[in-house]
Each structure stands twice: as structure tokens, then as C-alpha cells.
C-alpha atoms as a PDB file:
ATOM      1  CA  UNK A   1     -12.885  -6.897  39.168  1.00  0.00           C
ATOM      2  CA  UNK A   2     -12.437  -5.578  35.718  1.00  0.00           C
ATOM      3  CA  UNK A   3     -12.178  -1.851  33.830  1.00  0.00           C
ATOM      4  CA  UNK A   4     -11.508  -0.608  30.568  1.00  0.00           C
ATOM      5  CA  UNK A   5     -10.036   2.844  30.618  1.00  0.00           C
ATOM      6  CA  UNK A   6      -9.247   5.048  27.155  1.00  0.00           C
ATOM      7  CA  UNK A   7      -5.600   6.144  26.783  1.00  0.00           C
ATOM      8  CA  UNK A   8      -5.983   9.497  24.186  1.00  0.00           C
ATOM      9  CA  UNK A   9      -2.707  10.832  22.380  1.00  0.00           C
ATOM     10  CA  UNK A  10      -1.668  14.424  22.810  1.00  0.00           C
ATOM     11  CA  UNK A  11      -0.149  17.239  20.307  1.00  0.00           C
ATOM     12  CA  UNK A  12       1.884  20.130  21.166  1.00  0.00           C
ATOM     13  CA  UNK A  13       0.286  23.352  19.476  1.00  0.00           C
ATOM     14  CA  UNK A  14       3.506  25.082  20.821  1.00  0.00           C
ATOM     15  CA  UNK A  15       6.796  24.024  22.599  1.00  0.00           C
ATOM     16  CA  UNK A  16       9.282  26.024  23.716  1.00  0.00           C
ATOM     17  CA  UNK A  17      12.446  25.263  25.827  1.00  0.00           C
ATOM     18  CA  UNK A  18      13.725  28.198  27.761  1.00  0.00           C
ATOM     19  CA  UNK A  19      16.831  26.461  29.538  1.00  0.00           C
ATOM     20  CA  UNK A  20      18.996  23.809  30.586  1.00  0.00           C
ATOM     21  CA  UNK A  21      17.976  22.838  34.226  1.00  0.00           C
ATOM     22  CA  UNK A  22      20.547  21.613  36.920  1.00  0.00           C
ATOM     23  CA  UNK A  23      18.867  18.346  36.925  1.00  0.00           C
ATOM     24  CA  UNK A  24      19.407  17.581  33.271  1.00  0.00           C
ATOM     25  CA  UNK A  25      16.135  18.486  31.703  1.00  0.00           C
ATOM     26  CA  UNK A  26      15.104  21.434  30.016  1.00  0.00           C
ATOM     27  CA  UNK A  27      12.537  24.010  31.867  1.00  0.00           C
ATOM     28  CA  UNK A  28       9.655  23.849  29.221  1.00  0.00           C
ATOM     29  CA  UNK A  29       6.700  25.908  28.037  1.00  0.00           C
ATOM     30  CA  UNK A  30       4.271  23.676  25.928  1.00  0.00           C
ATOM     31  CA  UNK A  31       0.637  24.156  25.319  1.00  0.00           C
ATOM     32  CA  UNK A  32      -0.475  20.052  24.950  1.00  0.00           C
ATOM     33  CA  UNK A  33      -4.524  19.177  23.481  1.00  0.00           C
ATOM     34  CA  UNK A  34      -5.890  15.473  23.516  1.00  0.00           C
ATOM     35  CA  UNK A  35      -7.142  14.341  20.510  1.00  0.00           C
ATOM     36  CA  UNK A  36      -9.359  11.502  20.053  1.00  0.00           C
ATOM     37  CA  UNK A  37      -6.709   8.597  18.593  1.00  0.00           C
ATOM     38  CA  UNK A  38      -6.666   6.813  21.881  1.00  0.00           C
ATOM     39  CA  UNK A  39      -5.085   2.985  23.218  1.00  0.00           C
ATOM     40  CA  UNK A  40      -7.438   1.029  25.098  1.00  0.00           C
ATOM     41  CA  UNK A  41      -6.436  -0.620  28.344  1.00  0.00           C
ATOM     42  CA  UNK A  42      -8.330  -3.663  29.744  1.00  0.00           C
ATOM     43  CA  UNK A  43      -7.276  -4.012  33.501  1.00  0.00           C
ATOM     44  CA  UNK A  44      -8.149  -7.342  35.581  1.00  0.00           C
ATOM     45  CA  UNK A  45      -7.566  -6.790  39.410  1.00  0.00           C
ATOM     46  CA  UNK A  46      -5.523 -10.489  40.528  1.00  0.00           C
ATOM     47  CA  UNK A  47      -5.008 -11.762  43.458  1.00  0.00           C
ATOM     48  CA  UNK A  48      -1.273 -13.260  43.007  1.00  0.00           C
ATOM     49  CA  UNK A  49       0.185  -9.603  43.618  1.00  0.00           C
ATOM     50  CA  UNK A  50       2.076  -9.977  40.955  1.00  0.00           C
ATOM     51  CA  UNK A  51       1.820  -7.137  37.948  1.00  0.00           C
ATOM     52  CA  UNK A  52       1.017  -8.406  34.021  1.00  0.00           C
ATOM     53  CA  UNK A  53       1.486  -6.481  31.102  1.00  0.00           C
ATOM     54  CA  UNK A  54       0.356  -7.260  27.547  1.00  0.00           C
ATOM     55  CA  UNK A  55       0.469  -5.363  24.478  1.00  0.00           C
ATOM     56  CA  UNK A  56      -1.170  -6.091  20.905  1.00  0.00           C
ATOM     57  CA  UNK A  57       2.569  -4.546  19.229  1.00  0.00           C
ATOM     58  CA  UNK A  58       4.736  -7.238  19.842  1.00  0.00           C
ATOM     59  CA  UNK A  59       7.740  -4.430  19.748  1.00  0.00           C
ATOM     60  CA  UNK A  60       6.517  -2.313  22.629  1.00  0.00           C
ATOM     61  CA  UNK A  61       7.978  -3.797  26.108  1.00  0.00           C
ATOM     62  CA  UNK A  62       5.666  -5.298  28.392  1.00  0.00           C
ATOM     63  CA  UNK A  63       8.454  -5.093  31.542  1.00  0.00           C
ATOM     64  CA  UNK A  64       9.562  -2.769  33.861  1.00  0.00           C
ATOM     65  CA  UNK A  65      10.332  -0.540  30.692  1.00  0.00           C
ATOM     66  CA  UNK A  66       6.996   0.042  29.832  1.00  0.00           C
ATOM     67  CA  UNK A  67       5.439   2.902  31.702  1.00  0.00           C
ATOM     68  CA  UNK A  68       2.336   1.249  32.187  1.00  0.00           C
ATOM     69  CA  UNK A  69       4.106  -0.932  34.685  1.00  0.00           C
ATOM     70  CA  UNK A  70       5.727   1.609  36.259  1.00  0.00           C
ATOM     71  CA  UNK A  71       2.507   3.185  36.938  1.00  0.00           C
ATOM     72  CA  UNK A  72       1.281  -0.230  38.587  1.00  0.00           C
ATOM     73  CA  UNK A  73       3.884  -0.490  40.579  1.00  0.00           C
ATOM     74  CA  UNK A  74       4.279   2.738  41.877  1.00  0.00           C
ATOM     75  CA  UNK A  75       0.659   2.662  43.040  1.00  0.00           C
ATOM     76  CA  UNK A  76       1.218  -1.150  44.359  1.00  0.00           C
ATOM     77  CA  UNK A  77       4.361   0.157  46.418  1.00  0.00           C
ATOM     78  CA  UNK A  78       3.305   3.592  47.486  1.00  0.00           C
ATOM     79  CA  UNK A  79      -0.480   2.548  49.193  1.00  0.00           C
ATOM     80  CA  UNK A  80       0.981  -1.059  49.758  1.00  0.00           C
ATOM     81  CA  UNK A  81      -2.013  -2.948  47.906  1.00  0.00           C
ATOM     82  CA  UNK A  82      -1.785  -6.464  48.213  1.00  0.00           C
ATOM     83  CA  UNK A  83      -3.566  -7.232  45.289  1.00  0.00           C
ATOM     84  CA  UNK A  84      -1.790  -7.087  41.840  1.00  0.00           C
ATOM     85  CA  UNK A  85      -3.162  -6.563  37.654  1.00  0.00           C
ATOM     86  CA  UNK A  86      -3.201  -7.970  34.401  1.00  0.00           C
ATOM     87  CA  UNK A  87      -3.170  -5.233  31.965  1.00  0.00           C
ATOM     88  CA  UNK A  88      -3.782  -5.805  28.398  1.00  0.00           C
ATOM     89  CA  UNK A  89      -3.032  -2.476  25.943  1.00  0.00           C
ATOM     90  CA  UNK A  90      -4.280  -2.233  22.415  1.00  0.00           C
ATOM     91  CA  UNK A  91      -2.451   0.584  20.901  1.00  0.00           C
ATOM     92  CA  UNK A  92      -3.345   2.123  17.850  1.00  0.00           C
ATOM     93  CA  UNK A  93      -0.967   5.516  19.134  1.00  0.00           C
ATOM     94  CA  UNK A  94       1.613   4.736  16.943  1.00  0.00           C
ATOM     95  CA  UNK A  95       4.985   4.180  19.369  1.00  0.00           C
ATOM     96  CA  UNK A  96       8.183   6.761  19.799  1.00  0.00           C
ATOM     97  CA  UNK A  97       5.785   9.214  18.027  1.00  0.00           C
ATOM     98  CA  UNK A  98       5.820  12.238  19.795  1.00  0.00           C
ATOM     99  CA  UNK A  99       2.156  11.408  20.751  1.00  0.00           C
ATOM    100  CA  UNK A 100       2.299  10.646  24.466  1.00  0.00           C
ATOM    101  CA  UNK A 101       1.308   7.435  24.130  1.00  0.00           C
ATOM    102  CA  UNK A 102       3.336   5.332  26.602  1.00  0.00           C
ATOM    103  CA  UNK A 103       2.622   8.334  29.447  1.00  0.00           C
ATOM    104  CA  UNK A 104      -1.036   8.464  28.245  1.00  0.00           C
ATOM    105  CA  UNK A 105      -1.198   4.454  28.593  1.00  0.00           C
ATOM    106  CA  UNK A 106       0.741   5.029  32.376  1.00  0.00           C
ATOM    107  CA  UNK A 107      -2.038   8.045  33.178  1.00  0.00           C
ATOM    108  CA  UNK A 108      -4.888   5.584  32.163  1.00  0.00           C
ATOM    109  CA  UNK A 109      -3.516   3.088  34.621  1.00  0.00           C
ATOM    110  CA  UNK A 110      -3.218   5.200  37.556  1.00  0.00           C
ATOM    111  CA  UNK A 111      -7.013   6.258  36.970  1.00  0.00           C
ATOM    112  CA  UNK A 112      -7.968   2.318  36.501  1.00  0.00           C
ATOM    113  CA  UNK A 113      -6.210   1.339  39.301  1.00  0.00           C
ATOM    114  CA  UNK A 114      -7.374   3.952  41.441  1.00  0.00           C
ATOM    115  CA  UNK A 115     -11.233   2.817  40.810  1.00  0.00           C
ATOM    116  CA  UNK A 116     -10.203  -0.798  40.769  1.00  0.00           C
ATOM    117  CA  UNK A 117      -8.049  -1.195  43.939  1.00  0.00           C
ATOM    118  CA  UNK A 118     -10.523   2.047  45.104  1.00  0.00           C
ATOM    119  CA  UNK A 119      -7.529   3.924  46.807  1.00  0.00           C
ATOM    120  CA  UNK A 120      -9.297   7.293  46.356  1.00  0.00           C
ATOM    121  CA  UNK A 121      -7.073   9.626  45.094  1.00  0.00           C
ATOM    122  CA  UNK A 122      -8.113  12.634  43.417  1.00  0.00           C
ATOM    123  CA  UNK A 123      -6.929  13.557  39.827  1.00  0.00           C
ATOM    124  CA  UNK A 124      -4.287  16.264  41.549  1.00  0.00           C
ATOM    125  CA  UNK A 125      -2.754  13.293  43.457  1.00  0.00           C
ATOM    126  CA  UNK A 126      -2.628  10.854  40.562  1.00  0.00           C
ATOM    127  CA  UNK A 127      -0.626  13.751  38.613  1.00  0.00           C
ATOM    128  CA  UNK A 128       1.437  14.366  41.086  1.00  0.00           C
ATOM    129  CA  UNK A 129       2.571  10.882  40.662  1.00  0.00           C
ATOM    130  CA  UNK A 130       2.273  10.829  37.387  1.00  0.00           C
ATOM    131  CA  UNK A 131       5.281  12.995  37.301  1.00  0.00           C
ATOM    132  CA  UNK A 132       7.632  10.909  38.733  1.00  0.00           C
ATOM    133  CA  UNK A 133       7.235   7.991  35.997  1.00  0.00           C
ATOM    134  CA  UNK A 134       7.047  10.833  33.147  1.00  0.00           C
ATOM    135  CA  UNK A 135       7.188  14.245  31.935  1.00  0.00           C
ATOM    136  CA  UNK A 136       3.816  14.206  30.140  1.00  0.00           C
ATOM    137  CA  UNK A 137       1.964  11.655  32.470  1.00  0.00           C
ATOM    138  CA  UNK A 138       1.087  14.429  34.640  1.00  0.00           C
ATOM    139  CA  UNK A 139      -0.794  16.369  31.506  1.00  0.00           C
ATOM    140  CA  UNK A 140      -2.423  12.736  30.421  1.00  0.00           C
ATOM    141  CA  UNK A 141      -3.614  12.665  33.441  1.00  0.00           C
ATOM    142  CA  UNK A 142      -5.976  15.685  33.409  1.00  0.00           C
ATOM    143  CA  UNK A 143      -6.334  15.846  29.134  1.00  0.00           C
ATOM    144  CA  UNK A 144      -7.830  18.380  27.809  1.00  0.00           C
ATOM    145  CA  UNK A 145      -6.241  21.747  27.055  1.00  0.00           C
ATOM    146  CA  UNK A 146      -3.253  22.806  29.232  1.00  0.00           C
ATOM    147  CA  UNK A 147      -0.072  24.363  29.376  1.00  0.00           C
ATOM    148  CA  UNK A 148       2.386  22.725  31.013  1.00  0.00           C
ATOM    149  CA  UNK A 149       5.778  24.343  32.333  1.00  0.00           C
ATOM    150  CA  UNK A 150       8.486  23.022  34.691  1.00  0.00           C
ATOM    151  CA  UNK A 151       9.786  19.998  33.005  1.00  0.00           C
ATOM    152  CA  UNK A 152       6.455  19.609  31.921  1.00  0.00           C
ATOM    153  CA  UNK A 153       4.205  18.245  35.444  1.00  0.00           C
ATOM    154  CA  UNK A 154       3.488  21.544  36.120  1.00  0.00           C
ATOM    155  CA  UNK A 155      -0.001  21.884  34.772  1.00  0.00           C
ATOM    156  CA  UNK A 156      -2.272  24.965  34.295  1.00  0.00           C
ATOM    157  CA  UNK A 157      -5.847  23.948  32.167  1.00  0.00           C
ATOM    158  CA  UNK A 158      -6.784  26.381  29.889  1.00  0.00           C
ATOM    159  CA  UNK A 159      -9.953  26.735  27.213  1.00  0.00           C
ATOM    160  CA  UNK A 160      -9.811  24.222  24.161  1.00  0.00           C
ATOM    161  CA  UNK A 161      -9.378  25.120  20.755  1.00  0.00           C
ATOM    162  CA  UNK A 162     -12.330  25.627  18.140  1.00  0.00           C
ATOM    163  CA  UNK A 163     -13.466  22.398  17.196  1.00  0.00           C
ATOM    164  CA  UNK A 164     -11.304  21.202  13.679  1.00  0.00           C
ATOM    165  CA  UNK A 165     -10.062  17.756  12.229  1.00  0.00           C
ATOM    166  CA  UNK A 166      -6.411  17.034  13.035  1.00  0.00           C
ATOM    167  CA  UNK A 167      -4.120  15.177  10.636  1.00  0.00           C
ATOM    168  CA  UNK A 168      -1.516  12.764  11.934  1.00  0.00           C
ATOM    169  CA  UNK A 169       1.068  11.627   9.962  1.00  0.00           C
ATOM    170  CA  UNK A 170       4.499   9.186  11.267  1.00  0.00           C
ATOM    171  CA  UNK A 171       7.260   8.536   8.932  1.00  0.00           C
ATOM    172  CA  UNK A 172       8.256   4.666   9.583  1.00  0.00           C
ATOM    173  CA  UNK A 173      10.962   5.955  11.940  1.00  0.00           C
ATOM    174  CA  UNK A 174      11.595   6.042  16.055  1.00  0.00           C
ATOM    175  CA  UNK A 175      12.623   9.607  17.710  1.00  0.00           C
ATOM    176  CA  UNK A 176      14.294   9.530  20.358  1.00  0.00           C
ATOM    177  CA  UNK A 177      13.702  12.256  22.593  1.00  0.00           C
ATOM    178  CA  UNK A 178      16.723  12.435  24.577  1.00  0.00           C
ATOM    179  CA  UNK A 179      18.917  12.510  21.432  1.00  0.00           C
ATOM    180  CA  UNK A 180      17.132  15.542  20.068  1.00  0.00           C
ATOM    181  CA  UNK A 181      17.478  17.519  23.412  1.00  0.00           C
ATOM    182  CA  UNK A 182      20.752  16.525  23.227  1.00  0.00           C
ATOM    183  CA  UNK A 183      20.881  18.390  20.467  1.00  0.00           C
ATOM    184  CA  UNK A 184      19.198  21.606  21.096  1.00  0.00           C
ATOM    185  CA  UNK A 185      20.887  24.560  21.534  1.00  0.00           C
ATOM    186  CA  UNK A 186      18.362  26.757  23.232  1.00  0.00           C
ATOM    187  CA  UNK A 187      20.634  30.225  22.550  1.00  0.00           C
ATOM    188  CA  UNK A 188      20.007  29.878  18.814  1.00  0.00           C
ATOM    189  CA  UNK A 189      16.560  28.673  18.447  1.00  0.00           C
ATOM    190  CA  UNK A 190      13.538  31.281  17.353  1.00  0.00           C
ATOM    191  CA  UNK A 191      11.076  30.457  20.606  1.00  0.00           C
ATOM    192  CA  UNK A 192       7.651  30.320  20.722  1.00  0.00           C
ATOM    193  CA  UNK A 193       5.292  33.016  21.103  1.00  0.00           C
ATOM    194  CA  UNK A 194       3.146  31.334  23.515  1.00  0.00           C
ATOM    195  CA  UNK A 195       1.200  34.194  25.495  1.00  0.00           C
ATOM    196  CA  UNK A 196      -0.042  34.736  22.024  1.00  0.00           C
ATOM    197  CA  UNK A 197      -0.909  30.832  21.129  1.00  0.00           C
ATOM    198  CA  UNK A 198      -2.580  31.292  24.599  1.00  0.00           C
ATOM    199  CA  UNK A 199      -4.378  34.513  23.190  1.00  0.00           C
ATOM    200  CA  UNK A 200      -5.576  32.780  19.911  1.00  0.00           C
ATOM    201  CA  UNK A 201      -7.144  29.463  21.549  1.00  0.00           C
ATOM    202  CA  UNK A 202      -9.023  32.281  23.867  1.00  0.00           C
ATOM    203  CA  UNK A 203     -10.734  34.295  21.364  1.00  0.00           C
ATOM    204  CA  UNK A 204     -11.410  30.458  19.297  1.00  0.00           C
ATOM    205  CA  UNK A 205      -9.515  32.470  16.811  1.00  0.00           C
ATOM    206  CA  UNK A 206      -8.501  29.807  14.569  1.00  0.00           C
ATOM    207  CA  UNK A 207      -6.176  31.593  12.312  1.00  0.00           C
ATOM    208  CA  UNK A 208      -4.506  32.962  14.911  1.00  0.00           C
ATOM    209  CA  UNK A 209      -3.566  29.564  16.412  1.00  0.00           C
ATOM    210  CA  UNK A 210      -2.369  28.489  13.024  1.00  0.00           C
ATOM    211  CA  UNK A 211       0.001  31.561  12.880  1.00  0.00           C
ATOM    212  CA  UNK A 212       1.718  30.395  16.663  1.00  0.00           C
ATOM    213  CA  UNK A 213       1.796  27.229  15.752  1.00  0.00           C
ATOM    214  CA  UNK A 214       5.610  26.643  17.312  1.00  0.00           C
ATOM    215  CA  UNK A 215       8.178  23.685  17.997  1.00  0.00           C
ATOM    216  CA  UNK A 216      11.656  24.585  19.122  1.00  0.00           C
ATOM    217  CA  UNK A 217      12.386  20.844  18.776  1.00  0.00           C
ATOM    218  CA  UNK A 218      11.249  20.755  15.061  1.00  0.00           C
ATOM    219  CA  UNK A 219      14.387  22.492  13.499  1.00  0.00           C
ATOM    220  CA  UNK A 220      16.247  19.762  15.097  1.00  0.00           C
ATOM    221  CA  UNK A 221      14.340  16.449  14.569  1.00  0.00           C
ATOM    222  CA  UNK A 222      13.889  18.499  10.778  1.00  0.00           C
ATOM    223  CA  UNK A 223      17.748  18.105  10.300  1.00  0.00           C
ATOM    224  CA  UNK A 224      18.543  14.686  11.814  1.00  0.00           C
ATOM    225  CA  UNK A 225      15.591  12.941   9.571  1.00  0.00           C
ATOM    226  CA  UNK A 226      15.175  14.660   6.286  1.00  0.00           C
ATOM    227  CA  UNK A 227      11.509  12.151   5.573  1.00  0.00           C
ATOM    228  CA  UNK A 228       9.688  14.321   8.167  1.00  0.00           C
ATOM    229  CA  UNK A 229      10.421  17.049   6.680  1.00  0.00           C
ATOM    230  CA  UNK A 230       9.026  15.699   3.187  1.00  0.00           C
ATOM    231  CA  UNK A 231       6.147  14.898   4.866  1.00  0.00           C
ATOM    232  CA  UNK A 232       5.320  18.339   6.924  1.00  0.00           C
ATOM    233  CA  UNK A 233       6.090  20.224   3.099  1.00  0.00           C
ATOM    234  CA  UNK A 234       3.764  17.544   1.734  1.00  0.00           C
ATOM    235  CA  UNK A 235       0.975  18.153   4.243  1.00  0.00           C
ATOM    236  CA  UNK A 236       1.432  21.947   4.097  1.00  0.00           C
ATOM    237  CA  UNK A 237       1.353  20.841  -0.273  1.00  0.00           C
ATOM    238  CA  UNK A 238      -1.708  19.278   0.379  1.00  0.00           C
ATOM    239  CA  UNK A 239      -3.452  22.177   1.962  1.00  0.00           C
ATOM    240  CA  UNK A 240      -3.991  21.637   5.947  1.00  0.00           C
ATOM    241  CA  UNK A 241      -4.387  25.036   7.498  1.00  0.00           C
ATOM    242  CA  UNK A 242      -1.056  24.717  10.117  1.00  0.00           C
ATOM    243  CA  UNK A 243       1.347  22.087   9.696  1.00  0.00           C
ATOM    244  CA  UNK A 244       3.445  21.084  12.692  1.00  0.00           C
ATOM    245  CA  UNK A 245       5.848  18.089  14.227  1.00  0.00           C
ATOM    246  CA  UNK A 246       4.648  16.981  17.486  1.00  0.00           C
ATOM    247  CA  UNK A 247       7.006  16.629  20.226  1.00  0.00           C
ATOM    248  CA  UNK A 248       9.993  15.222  19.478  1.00  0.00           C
ATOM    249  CA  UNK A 249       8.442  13.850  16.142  1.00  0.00           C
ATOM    250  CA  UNK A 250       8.390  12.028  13.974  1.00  0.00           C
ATOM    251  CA  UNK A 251       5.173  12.288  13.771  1.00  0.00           C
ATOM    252  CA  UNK A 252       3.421  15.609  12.227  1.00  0.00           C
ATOM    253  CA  UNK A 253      -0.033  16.903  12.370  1.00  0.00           C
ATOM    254  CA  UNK A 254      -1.974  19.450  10.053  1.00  0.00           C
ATOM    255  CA  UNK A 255      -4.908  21.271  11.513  1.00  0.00           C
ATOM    256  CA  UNK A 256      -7.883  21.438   9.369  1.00  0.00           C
ATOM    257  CA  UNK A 257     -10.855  23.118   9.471  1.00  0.00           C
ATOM    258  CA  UNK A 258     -12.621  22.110   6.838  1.00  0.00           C
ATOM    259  CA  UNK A 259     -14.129  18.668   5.991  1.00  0.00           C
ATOM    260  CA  UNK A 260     -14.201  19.321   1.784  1.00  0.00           C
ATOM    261  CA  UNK A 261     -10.307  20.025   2.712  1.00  0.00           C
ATOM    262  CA  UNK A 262      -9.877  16.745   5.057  1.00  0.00           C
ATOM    263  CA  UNK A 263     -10.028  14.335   2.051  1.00  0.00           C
ATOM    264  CA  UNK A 264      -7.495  15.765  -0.183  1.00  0.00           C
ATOM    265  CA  UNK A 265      -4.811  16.093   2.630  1.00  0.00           C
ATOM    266  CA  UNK A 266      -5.335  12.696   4.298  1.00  0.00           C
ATOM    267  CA  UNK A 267      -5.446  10.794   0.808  1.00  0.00           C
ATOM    268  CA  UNK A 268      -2.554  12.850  -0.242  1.00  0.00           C
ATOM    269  CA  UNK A 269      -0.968  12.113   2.662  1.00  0.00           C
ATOM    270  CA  UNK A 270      -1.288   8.196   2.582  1.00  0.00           C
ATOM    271  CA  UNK A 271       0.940   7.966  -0.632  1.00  0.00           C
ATOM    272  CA  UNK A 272       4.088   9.025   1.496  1.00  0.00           C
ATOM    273  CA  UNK A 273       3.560   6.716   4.710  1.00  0.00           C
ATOM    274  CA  UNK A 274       1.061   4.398   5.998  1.00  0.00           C
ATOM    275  CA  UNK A 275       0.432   5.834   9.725  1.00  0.00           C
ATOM    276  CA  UNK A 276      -2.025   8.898   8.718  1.00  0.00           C
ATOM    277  CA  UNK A 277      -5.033   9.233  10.745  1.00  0.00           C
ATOM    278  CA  UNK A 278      -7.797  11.703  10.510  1.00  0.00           C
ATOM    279  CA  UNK A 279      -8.829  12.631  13.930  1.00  0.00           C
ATOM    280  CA  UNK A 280     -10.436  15.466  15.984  1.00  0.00           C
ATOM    281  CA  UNK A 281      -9.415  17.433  18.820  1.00  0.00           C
ATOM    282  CA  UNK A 282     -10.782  15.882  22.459  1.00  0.00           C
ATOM    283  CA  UNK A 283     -12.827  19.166  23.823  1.00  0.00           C
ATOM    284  CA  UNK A 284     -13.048  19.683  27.382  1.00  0.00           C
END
């Protein structure tokens, strides 16, 4: 028994962290969107029991590390399936980007698995576990258009944005998100205005999103590696319509709403650092 199942990225139009939780995270308000940049993960039900990762980057872990694993073997442990998987990922999300892409490959796995070893759970179930292997798996697991608050498994869907192209760009650099966290001081940050971000994607008012476009995290990741910050004035240079870091970076994205305009930032774009991709926002 075989399946292929799509792993898209995700961006953060807005990201705001309110406070420092008693369990070490931050309580977060983030409104996350899919886009269509997406790994692709073949999975091949075995009957060892034993659980097989591959992945086409040599540099991304194929152990217990990598979340795709974890998701295997929380499912394997939790409903006590004898049978085990060989998972193969292709990524083209570019890794420690900011982009989801390790929780999107772990939330494409728990929906494979749940068809292959046909366990049955519904999508509310699967992000409910999704949560325990990662903050964003829970959000991966549904896609679309959400905002997310807790620690970030606490999902509520809302409308998509107005259809537009979406610019990613990644300095040659790993974020880690911990260390910016770490960081943050959430007494002297400017936070997000996200009622209104929430207003904006409403009324498919795409100025208006533009405007709220909002990272607490950026200021941080901003100061700690000066390229992404060449590269956001560069893209804002270049003429994308709102320019903002995803996540915990590096990697920043320009919203673009025309196609005459897509050209001139993405080929502007690919003299400062090879991972640019033109993409457009997944609409649910």
C-alpha cells in the first residue's frame, strides 16, 4: 500500500506574542495562509514495523529528529499499528526557513498514515496530535487560512485572502527559533494589530492587509542577521506591495498583486540569494 501526500509551506501575515507562558513558550496570536511551494511525501506501508525516513537534502535528519518520524511514531504507538513506513520526502521548502516545512511534512504524514494504516481519525483528531510533535503541525494540518492562538494548536479558520502572487526569498542562513524567542522582550515590542489584519482579509481588502502586515519576531531576527534585512529593503526596492519576514525568518515574502510587477521583484530579487520563489497563496 502506497500514497503520495503534498506537504504546502505556510506564511505568517501577522504574529504577535502577548506573553511568556509558565511552560516556557510564548502565548501567540498569528494569522498563518498556505501557499502553494509544497514537499512531496511518498509513503510505503511495510510490514517489518519498523519506521524509514528518507530525504532528497542530505542535511535534513532522517531520525527521531525529524518530525516526520515523530509523526509516525506517535500514530504507530498511540493506535498500536503493527505495521510500520518507508517515507521518502522531496523538499523543495527550503529548511529552518520560517516556512513550516518540517511540521507541514509531520501534518502530511499523519493524514497519509491515517488513509494508509485506515485508523479513521478525523482532521480535529489528527491536529490535536499534531500539537504535541509541534507548534504549527496543528495549523498544517487543516491549511488554509487560520488564526492560531495558544502556543499556536489552537486553531480558528477564517476566509482567505484575495488571490495575489507571493514572493519568497531565504538568505543562505538557518534561524533558529528558540534563540530569537530567547530574545524577545515582549514589553518593548510594537504588537500587531490583528483584529484589523482579520478585518482586511474579510472585506478581500488587499491594501488593507498590506498595511497590518506584522511580525513581533522581525525586529529581532532583523538585528541578529543584518542580510535579511538587505533583502526585505531590497524586495520592498523592488516594488512588492507588503514586504514581511516569516516566522522566525530568515526567509521573507513580498505580496504582489500584480503579474507586470511579479517579474521585476523576483528577477531583482535573484541577484541577492538563490532561494526566491514566485508562488501563490493556497485558497480554501
Amino acid at each position: 500500500m502506497k500514497c503520495s501526500v503534498k506537504a504546502p509551506a505556510k506564511i505568517n501575515l501577522s504574529l504577535d506574542a502577548i506573553k511568556k507562558r509558565e511552560d516556557g513558550y510564548h502565548e501567540v496570536e498569528m494569522i498563518m495562509t498556505t501557499v502553494d511551494l509544497a514537499d512531496r511525501l511518498d509513503l510505503t506501508s511495510t510490514e517489518d514495523g519498523k519506521i524509514k525516513v528518507d530525504v532528497s537534502e542530505g542535511f535534513v535528519p532522517s531520525d527521531h529528529r525529524n518530525l516526520a518520524y515523530q509523526a509516525a511514531s506517535l500514530l504507530k504507538e498511540r493506535y498500536q499499528v503493527k505495521q510500520g513506513v518507508s517515507i521518502y520526502i522531496t523538499k523543495r521548502i527550503p529548511v529552518a526557513a520560517g516556512l513550516a516545512g518540517g511540521s507541514s511534512d509531520a501534518a502530511a504524514t499523519l493524514k497519509g498514515l491515517n488513509d494508509l494504516w485506515s485508523l479513521g481519525l478525523s482532521l480535529d483528531e489528527l491536529a490535536t496530535l499534531g500539537a504535541e510533535i509541534g507548534s504549527d503541525v496543528s495549523f498544517c494540518v487543516y491549511g488554509g487560512t487560520a488564526l492560531a492562538t495558544g502556543r499556536g494548536e489552537i486553531i480558528k479558520h477564517i476566509d482567505s485572502p484575495p488571490p495575489c502572487w507571493v514572493i519568497l526569498a531565504k538568505p543562505p542562513i538557518g534561524v533558529s527559533t528558540a534563540d530569537v524567542y530567547k530574545r524577545l522582550n515582549v514589553n518593548e515590542v510594537e504588537h500587531a494589530k490583528t483584529e484589523q489584519m482579520i478585518e482586511a482579509i474579510k472585506n478581500q481588502d488587499f491594501k488593507g492587509i498590506c498595511n497590518h502586515l506584522h511580525n513581533v519576531l522581525e525586529t529581532v531576527t532583523l538585528d541578529m542577521h543584518p542580510e535579511v534585512r538587505k533583502i526585505k529593503e531590497q524586495m520592498q526596492r523592488f516594488g512588492a506591495d507588503g514586504v514581511l519576514m516569516s516566522g522566525s525568518g530568515p526567509t521573507v515574502f513580498g505580496l504582489v498583486e500584480k503579474e507586470s510587477r511579479l517579474h521585476r521583484v523576483y528577477n531583482g530579487l535573484r541577484g541577492f540569494c538563490s532561494d526566491v520563489y514566485a508562488v501563490r497563496l493556497i485558497r480554501s
